[in-house]
PDB file of N, CA and C in Angstrom:
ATOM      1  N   UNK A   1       0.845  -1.175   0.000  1.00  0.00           N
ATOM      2  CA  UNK A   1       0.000   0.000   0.000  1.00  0.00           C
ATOM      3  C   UNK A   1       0.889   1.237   0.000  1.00  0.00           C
ATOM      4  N   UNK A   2       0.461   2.488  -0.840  1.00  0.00           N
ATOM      5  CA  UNK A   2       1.169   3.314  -1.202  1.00  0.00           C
ATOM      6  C   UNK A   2       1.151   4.440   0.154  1.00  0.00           C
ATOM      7  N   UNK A   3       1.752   4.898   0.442  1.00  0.00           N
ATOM      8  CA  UNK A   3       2.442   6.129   1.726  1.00  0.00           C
ATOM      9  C   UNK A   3       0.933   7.459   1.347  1.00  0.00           C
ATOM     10  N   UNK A   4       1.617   7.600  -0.459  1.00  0.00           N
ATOM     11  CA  UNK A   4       0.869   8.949  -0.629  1.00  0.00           C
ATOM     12  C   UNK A   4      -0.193   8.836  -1.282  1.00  0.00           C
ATOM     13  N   UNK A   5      -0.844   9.892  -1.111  1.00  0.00           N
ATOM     14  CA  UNK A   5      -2.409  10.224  -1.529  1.00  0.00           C
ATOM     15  C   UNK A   5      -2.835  10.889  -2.906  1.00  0.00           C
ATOM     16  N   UNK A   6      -3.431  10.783  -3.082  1.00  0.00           N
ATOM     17  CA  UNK A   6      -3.540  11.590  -4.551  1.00  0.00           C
ATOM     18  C   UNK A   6      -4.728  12.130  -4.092  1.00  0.00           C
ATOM     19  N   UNK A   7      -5.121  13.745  -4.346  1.00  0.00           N
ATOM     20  CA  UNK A   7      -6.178  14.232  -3.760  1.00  0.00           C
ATOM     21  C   UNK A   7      -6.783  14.821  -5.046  1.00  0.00           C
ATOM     22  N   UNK A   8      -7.966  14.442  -5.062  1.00  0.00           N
ATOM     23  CA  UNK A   8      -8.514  15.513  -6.718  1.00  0.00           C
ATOM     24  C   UNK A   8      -9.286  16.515  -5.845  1.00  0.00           C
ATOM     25  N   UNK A   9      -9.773  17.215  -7.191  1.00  0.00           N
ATOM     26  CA  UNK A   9     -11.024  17.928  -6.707  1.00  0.00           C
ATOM     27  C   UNK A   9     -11.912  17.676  -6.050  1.00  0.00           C
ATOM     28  N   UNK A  10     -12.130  18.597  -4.973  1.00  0.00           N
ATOM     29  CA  UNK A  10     -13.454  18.365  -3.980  1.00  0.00           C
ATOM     30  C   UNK A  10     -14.983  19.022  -4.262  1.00  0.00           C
ATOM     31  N   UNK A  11     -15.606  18.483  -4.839  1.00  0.00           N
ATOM     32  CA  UNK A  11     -17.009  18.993  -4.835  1.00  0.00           C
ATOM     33  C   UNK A  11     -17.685  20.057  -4.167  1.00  0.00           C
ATOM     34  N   UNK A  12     -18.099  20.830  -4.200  1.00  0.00           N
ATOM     35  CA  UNK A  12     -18.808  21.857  -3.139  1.00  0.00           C
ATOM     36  C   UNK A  12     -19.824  21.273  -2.523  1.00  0.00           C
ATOM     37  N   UNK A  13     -20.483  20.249  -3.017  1.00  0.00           N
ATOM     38  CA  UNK A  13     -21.401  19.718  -2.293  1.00  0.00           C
ATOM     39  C   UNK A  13     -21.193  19.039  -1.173  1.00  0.00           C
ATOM     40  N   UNK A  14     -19.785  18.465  -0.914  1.00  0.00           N
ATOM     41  CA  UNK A  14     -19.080  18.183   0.256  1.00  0.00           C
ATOM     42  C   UNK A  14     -18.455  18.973   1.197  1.00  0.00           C
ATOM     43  N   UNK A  15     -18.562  20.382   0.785  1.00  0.00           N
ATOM     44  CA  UNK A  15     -17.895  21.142   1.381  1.00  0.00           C
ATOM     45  C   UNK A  15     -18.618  21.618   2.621  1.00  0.00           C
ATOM     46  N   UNK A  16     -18.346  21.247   3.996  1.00  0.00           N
ATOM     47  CA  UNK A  16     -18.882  22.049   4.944  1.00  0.00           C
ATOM     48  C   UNK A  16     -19.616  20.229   6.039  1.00  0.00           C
ATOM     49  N   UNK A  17     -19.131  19.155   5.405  1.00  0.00           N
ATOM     50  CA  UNK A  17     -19.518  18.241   5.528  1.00  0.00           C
ATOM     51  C   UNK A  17     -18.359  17.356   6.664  1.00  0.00           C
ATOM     52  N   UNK A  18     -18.403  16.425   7.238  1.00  0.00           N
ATOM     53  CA  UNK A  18     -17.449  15.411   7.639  1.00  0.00           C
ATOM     54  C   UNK A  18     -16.467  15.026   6.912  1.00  0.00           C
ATOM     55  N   UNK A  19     -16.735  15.426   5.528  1.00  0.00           N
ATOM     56  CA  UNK A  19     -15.327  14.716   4.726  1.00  0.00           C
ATOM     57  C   UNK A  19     -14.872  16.090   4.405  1.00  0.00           C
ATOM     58  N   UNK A  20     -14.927  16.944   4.292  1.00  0.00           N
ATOM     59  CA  UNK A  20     -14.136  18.609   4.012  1.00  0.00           C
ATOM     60  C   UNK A  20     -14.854  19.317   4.736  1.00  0.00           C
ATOM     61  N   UNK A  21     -14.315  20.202   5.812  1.00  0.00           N
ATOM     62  CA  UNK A  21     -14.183  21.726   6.438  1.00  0.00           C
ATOM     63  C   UNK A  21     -13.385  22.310   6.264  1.00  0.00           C
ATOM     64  N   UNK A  22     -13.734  23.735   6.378  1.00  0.00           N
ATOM     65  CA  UNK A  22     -12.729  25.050   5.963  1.00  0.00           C
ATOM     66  C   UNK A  22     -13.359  25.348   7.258  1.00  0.00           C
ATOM     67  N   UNK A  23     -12.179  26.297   8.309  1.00  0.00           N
ATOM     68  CA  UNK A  23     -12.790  27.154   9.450  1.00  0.00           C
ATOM     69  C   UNK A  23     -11.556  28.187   9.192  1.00  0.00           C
ATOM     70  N   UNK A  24     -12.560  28.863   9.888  1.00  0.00           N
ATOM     71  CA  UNK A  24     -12.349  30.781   9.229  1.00  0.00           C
ATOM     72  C   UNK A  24     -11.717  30.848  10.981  1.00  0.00           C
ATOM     73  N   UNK A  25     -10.580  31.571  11.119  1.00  0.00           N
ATOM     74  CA  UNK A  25      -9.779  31.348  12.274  1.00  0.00           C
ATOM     75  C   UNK A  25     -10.092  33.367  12.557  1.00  0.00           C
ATOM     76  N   UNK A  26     -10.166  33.833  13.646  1.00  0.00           N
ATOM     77  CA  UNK A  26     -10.295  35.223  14.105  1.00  0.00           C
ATOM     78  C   UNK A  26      -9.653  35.042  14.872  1.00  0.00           C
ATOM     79  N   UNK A  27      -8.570  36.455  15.219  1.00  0.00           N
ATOM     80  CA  UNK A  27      -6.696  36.322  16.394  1.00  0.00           C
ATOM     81  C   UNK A  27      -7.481  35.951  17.526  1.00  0.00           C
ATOM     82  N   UNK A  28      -6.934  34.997  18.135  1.00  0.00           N
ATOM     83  CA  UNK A  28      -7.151  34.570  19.663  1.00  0.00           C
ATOM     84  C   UNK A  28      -8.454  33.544  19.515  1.00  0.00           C
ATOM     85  N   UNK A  29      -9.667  33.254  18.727  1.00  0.00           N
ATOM     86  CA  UNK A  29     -10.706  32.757  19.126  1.00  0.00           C
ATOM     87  C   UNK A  29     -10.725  31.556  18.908  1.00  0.00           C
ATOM     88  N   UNK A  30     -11.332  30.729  19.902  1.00  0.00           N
ATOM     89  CA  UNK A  30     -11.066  29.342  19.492  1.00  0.00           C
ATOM     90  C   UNK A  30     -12.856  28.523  18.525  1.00  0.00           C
ATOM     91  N   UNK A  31     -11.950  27.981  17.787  1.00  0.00           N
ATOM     92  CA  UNK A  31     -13.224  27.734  16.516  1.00  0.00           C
ATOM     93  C   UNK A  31     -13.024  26.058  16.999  1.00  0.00           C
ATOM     94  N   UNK A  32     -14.270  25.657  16.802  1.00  0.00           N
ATOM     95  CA  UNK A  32     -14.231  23.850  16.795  1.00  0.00           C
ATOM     96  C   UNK A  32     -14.771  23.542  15.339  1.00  0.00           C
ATOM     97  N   UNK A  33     -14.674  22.124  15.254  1.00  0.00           N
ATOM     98  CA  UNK A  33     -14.958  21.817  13.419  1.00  0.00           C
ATOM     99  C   UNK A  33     -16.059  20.646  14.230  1.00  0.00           C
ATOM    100  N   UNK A  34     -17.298  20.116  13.140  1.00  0.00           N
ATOM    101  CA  UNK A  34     -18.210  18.908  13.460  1.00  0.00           C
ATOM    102  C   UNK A  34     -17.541  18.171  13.812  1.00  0.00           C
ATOM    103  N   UNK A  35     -18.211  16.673  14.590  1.00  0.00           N
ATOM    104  CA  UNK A  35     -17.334  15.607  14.749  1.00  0.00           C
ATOM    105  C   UNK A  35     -16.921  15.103  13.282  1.00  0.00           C
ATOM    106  N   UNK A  36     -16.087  14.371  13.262  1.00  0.00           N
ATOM    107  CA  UNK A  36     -15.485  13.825  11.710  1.00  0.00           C
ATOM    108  C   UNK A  36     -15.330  12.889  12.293  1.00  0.00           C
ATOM    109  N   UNK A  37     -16.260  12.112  10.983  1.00  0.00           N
ATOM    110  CA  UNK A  37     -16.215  10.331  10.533  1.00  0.00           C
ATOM    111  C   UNK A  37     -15.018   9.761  10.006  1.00  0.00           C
ATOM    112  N   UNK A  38     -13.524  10.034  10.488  1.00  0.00           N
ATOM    113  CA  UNK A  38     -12.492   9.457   9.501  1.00  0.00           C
ATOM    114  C   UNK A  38     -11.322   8.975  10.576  1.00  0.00           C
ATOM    115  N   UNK A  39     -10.774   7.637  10.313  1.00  0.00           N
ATOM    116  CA  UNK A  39      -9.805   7.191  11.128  1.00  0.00           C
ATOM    117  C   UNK A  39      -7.693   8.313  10.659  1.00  0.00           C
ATOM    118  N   UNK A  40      -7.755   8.883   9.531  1.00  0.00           N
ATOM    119  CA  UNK A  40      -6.723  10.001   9.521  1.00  0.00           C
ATOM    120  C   UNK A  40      -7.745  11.125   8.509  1.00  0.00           C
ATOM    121  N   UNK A  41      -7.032  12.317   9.122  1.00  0.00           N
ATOM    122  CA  UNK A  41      -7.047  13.583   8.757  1.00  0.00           C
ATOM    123  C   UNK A  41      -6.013  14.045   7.605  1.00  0.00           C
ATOM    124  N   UNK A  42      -6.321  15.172   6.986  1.00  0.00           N
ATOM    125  CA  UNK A  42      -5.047  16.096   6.755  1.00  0.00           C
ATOM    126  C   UNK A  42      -5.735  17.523   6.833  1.00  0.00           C
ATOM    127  N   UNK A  43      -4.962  18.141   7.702  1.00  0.00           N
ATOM    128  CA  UNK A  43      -4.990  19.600   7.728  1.00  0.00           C
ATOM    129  C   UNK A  43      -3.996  20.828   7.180  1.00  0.00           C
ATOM    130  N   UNK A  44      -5.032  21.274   6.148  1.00  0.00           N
ATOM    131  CA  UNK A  44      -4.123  22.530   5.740  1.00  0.00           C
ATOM    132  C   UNK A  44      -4.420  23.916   5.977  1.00  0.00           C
ATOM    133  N   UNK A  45      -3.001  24.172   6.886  1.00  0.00           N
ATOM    134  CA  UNK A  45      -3.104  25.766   7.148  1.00  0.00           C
ATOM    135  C   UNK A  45      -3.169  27.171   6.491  1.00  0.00           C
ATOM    136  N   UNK A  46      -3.441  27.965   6.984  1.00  0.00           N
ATOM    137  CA  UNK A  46      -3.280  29.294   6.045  1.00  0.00           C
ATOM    138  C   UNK A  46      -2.054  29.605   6.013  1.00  0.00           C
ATOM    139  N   UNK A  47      -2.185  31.049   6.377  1.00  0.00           N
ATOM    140  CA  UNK A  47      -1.263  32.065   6.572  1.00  0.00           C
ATOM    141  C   UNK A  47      -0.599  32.330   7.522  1.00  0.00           C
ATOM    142  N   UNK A  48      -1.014  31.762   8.712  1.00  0.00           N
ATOM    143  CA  UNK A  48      -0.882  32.296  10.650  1.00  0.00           C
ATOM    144  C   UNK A  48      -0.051  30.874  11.126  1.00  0.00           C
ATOM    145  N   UNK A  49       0.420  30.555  11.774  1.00  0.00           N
ATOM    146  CA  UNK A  49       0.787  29.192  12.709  1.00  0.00           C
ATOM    147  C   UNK A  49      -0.878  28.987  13.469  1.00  0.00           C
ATOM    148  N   UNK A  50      -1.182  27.930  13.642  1.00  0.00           N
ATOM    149  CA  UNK A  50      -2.553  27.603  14.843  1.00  0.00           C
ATOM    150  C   UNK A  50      -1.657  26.950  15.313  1.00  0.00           C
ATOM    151  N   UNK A  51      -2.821  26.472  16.903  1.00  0.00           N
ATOM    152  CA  UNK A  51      -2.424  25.481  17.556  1.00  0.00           C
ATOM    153  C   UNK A  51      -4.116  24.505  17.575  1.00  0.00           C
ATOM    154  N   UNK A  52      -4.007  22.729  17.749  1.00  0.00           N
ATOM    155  CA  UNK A  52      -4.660  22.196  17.535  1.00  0.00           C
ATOM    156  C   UNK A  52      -4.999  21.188  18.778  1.00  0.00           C
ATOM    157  N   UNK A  53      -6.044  21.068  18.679  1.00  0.00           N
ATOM    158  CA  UNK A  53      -6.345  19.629  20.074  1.00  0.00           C
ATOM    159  C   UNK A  53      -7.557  19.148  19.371  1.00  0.00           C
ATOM    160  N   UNK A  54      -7.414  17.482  19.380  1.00  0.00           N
ATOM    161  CA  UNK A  54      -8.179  16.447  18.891  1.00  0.00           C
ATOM    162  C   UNK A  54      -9.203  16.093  20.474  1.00  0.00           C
ATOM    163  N   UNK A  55     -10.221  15.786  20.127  1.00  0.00           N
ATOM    164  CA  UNK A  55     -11.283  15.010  21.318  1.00  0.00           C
ATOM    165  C   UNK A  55     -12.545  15.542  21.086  1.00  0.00           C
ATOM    166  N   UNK A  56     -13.142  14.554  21.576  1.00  0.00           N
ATOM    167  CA  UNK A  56     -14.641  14.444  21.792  1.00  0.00           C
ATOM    168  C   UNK A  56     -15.060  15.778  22.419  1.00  0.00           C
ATOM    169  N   UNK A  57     -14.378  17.180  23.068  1.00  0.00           N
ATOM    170  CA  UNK A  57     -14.816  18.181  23.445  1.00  0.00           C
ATOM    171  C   UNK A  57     -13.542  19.089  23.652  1.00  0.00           C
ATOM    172  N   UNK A  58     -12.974  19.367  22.608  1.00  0.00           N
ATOM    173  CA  UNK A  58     -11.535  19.898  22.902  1.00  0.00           C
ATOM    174  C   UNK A  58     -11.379  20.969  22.809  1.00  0.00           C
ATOM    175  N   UNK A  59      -9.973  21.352  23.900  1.00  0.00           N
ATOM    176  CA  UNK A  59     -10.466  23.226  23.768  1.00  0.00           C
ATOM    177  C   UNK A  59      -8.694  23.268  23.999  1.00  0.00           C
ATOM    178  N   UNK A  60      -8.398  24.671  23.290  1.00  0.00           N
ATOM    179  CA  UNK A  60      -7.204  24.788  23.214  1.00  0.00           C
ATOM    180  C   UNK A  60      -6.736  26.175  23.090  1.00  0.00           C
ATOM    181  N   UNK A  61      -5.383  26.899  23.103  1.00  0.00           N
ATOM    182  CA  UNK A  61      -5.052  27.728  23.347  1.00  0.00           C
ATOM    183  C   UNK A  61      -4.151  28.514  22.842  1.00  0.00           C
ATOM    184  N   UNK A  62      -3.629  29.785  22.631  1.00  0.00           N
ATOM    185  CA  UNK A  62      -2.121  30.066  21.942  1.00  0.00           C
ATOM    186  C   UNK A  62      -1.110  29.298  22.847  1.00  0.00           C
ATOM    187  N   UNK A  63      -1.340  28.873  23.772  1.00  0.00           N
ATOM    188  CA  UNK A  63       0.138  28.329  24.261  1.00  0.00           C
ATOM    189  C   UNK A  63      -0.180  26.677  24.466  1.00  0.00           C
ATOM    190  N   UNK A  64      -1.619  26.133  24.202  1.00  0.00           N
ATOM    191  CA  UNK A  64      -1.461  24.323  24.594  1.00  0.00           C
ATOM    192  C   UNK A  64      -2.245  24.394  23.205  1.00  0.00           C
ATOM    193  N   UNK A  65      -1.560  22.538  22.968  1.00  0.00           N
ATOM    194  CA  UNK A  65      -1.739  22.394  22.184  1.00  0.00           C
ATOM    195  C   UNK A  65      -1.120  21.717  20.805  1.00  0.00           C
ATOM    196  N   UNK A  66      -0.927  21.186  19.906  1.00  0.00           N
ATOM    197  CA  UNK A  66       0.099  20.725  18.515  1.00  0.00           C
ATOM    198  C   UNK A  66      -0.251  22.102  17.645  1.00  0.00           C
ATOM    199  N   UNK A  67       1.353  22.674  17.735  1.00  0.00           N
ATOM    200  CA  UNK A  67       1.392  23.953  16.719  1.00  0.00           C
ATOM    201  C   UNK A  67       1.473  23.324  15.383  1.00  0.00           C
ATOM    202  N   UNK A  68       0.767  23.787  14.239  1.00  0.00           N
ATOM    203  CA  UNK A  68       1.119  23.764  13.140  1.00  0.00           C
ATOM    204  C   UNK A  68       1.368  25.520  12.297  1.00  0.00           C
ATOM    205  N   UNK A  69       2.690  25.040  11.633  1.00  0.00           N
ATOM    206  CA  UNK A  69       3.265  26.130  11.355  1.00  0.00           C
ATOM    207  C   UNK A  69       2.675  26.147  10.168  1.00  0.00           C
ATOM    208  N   UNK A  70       2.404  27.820   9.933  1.00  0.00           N
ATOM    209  CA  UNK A  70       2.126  28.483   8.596  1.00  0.00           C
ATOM    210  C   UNK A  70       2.587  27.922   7.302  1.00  0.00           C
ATOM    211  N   UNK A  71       1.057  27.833   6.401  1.00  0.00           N
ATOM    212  CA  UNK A  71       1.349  26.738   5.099  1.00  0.00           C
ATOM    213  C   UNK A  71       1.869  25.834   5.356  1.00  0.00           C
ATOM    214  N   UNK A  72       1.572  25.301   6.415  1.00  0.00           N
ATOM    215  CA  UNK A  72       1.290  23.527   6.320  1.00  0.00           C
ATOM    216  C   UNK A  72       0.255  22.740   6.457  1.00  0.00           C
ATOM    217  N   UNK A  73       0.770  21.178   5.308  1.00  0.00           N
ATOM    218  CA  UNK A  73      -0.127  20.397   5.485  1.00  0.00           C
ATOM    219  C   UNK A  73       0.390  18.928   6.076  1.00  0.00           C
ATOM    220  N   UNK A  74      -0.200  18.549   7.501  1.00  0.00           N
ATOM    221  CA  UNK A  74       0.134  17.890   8.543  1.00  0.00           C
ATOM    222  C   UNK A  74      -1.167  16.410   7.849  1.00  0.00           C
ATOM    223  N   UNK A  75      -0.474  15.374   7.867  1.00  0.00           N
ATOM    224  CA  UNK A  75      -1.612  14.045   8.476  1.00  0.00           C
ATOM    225  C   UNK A  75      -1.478  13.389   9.486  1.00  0.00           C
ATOM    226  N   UNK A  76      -2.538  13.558  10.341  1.00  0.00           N
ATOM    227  CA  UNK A  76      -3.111  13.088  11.008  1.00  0.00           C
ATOM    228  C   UNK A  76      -3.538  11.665  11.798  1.00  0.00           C
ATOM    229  N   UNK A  77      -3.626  10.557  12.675  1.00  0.00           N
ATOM    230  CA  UNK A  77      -3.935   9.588  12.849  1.00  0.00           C
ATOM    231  C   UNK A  77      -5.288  10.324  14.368  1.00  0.00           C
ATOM    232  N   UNK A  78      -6.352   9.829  13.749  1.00  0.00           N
ATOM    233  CA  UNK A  78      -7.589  10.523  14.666  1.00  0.00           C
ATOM    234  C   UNK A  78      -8.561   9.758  14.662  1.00  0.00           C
ATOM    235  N   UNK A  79      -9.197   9.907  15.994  1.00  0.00           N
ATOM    236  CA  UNK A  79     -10.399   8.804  16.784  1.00  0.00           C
ATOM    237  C   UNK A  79     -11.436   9.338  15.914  1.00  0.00           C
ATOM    238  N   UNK A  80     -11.929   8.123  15.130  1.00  0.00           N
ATOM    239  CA  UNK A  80     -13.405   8.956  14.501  1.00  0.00           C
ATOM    240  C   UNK A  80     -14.573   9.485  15.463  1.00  0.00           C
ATOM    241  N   UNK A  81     -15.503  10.443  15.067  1.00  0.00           N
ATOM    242  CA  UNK A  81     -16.439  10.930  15.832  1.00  0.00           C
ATOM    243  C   UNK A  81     -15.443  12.064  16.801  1.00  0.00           C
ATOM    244  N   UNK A  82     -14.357  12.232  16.547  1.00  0.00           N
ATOM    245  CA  UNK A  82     -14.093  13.033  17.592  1.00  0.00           C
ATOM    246  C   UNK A  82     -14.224  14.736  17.026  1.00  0.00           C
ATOM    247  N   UNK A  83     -13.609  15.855  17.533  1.00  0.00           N
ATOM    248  CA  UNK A  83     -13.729  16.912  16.796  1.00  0.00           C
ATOM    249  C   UNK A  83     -12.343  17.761  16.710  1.00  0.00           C
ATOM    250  N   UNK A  84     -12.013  18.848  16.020  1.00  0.00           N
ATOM    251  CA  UNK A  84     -10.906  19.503  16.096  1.00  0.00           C
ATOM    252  C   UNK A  84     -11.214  20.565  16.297  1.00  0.00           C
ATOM    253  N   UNK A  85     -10.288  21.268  17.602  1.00  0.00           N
ATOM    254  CA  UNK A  85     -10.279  22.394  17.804  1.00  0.00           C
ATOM    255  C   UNK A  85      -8.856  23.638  17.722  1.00  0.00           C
ATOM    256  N   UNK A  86      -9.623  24.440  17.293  1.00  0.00           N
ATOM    257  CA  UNK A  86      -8.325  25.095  16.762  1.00  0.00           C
ATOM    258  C   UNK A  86      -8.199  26.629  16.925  1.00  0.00           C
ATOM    259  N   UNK A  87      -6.823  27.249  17.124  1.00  0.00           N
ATOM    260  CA  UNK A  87      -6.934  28.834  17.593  1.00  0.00           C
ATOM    261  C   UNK A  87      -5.320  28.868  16.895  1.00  0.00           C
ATOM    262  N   UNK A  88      -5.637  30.274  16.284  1.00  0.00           N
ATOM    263  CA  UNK A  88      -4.301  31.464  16.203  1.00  0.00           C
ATOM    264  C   UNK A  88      -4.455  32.518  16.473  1.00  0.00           C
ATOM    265  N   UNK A  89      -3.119  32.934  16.277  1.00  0.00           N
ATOM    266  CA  UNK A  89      -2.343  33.984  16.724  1.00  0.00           C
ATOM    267  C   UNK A  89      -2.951  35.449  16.265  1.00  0.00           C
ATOM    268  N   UNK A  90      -3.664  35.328  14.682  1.00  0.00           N
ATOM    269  CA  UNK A  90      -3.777  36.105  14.191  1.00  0.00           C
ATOM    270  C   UNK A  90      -5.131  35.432  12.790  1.00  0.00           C
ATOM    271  N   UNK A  91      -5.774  36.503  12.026  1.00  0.00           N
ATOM    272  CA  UNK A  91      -6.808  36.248  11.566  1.00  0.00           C
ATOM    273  C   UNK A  91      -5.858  35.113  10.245  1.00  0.00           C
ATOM    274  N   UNK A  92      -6.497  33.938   9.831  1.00  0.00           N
ATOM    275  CA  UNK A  92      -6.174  32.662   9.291  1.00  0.00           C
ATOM    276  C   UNK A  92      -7.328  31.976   8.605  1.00  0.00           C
ATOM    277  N   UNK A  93      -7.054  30.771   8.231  1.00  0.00           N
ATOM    278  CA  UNK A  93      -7.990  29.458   8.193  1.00  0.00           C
ATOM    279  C   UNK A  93      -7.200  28.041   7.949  1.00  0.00           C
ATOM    280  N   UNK A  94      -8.305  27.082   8.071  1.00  0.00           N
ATOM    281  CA  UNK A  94      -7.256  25.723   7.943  1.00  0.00           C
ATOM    282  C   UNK A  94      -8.981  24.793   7.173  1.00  0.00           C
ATOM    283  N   UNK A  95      -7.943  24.293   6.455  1.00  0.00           N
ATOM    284  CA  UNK A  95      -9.146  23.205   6.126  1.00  0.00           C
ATOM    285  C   UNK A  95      -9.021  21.449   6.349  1.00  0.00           C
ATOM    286  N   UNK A  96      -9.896  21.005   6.809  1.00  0.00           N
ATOM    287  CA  UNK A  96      -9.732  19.645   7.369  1.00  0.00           C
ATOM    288  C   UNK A  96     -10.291  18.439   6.653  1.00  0.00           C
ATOM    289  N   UNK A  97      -9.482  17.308   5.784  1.00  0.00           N
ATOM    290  CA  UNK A  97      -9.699  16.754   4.720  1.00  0.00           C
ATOM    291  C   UNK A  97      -9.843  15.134   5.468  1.00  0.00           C
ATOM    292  N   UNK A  98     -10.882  14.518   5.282  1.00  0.00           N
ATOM    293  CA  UNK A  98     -11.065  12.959   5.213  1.00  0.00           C
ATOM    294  C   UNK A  98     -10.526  11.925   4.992  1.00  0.00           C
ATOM    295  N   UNK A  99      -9.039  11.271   4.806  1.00  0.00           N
ATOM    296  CA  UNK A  99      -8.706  11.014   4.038  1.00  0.00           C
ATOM    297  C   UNK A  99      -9.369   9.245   3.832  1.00  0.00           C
ATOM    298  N   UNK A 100      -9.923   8.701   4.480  1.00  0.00           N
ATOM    299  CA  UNK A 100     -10.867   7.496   4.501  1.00  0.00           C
ATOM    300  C   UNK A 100     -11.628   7.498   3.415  1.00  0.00           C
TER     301      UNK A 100
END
Protein backbone atom coordinates (compact mmCIF):
# COMPACT_ATOMS: atom_id res chain seq x y z
CA UNK A 1 0.00 0.00 0.00
CA UNK A 2 1.17 3.31 -1.20
CA UNK A 3 2.44 6.13 1.73
CA UNK A 4 0.87 8.95 -0.63
CA UNK A 5 -2.41 10.22 -1.53
CA UNK A 6 -3.54 11.59 -4.55
CA UNK A 7 -6.18 14.23 -3.76
CA UNK A 8 -8.51 15.51 -6.72
CA UNK A 9 -11.02 17.93 -6.71
CA UNK A 10 -13.45 18.36 -3.98
CA UNK A 11 -17.01 18.99 -4.84
CA UNK A 12 -18.81 21.86 -3.14
CA UNK A 13 -21.40 19.72 -2.29
CA UNK A 14 -19.08 18.18 0.26
CA UNK A 15 -17.90 21.14 1.38
CA UNK A 16 -18.88 22.05 4.94
CA UNK A 17 -19.52 18.24 5.53
CA UNK A 18 -17.45 15.41 7.64
CA UNK A 19 -15.33 14.72 4.73
CA UNK A 20 -14.14 18.61 4.01
CA UNK A 21 -14.18 21.73 6.44
CA UNK A 22 -12.73 25.05 5.96
CA UNK A 23 -12.79 27.15 9.45
CA UNK A 24 -12.35 30.78 9.23
CA UNK A 25 -9.78 31.35 12.27
CA UNK A 26 -10.30 35.22 14.10
CA UNK A 27 -6.70 36.32 16.39
CA UNK A 28 -7.15 34.57 19.66
CA UNK A 29 -10.71 32.76 19.13
CA UNK A 30 -11.07 29.34 19.49
CA UNK A 31 -13.22 27.73 16.52
CA UNK A 32 -14.23 23.85 16.80
CA UNK A 33 -14.96 21.82 13.42
CA UNK A 34 -18.21 18.91 13.46
CA UNK A 35 -17.33 15.61 14.75
CA UNK A 36 -15.48 13.83 11.71
CA UNK A 37 -16.22 10.33 10.53
CA UNK A 38 -12.49 9.46 9.50
CA UNK A 39 -9.80 7.19 11.13
CA UNK A 40 -6.72 10.00 9.52
CA UNK A 41 -7.05 13.58 8.76
CA UNK A 42 -5.05 16.10 6.75
CA UNK A 43 -4.99 19.60 7.73
CA UNK A 44 -4.12 22.53 5.74
CA UNK A 45 -3.10 25.77 7.15
CA UNK A 46 -3.28 29.29 6.05
CA UNK A 47 -1.26 32.06 6.57
CA UNK A 48 -0.88 32.30 10.65
CA UNK A 49 0.79 29.19 12.71
CA UNK A 50 -2.55 27.60 14.84
CA UNK A 51 -2.42 25.48 17.56
CA UNK A 52 -4.66 22.20 17.54
CA UNK A 53 -6.35 19.63 20.07
CA UNK A 54 -8.18 16.45 18.89
CA UNK A 55 -11.28 15.01 21.32
CA UNK A 56 -14.64 14.44 21.79
CA UNK A 57 -14.82 18.18 23.45
CA UNK A 58 -11.54 19.90 22.90
CA UNK A 59 -10.47 23.23 23.77
CA UNK A 60 -7.20 24.79 23.21
CA UNK A 61 -5.05 27.73 23.35
CA UNK A 62 -2.12 30.07 21.94
CA UNK A 63 0.14 28.33 24.26
CA UNK A 64 -1.46 24.32 24.59
CA UNK A 65 -1.74 22.39 22.18
CA UNK A 66 0.10 20.72 18.52
CA UNK A 67 1.39 23.95 16.72
CA UNK A 68 1.12 23.76 13.14
CA UNK A 69 3.26 26.13 11.36
CA UNK A 70 2.13 28.48 8.60
CA UNK A 71 1.35 26.74 5.10
CA UNK A 72 1.29 23.53 6.32
CA UNK A 73 -0.13 20.40 5.48
CA UNK A 74 0.13 17.89 8.54
CA UNK A 75 -1.61 14.04 8.48
CA UNK A 76 -3.11 13.09 11.01
CA UNK A 77 -3.94 9.59 12.85
CA UNK A 78 -7.59 10.52 14.67
CA UNK A 79 -10.40 8.80 16.78
CA UNK A 80 -13.41 8.96 14.50
CA UNK A 81 -16.44 10.93 15.83
CA UNK A 82 -14.09 13.03 17.59
CA UNK A 83 -13.73 16.91 16.80
CA UNK A 84 -10.91 19.50 16.10
CA UNK A 85 -10.28 22.39 17.80
CA UNK A 86 -8.33 25.10 16.76
CA UNK A 87 -6.93 28.83 17.59
CA UNK A 88 -4.30 31.46 16.20
CA UNK A 89 -2.34 33.98 16.72
CA UNK A 90 -3.78 36.11 14.19
CA UNK A 91 -6.81 36.25 11.57
CA UNK A 92 -6.17 32.66 9.29
CA UNK A 93 -7.99 29.46 8.19
CA UNK A 94 -7.26 25.72 7.94
CA UNK A 95 -9.15 23.21 6.13
CA UNK A 96 -9.73 19.65 7.37
CA UNK A 97 -9.70 16.75 4.72
CA UNK A 98 -11.07 12.96 5.21
CA UNK A 99 -8.71 11.01 4.04
CA UNK A 100 -10.87 7.50 4.50
Amino acid sequence: MSQYYTITTISTATTGTSKYQTIALTNGVVSTSTAITARRILITNGTTPAYVVFGSNPVTSTTAGFLIPAGADMIFNFRSGDKVAVVAGASSGISILDLD
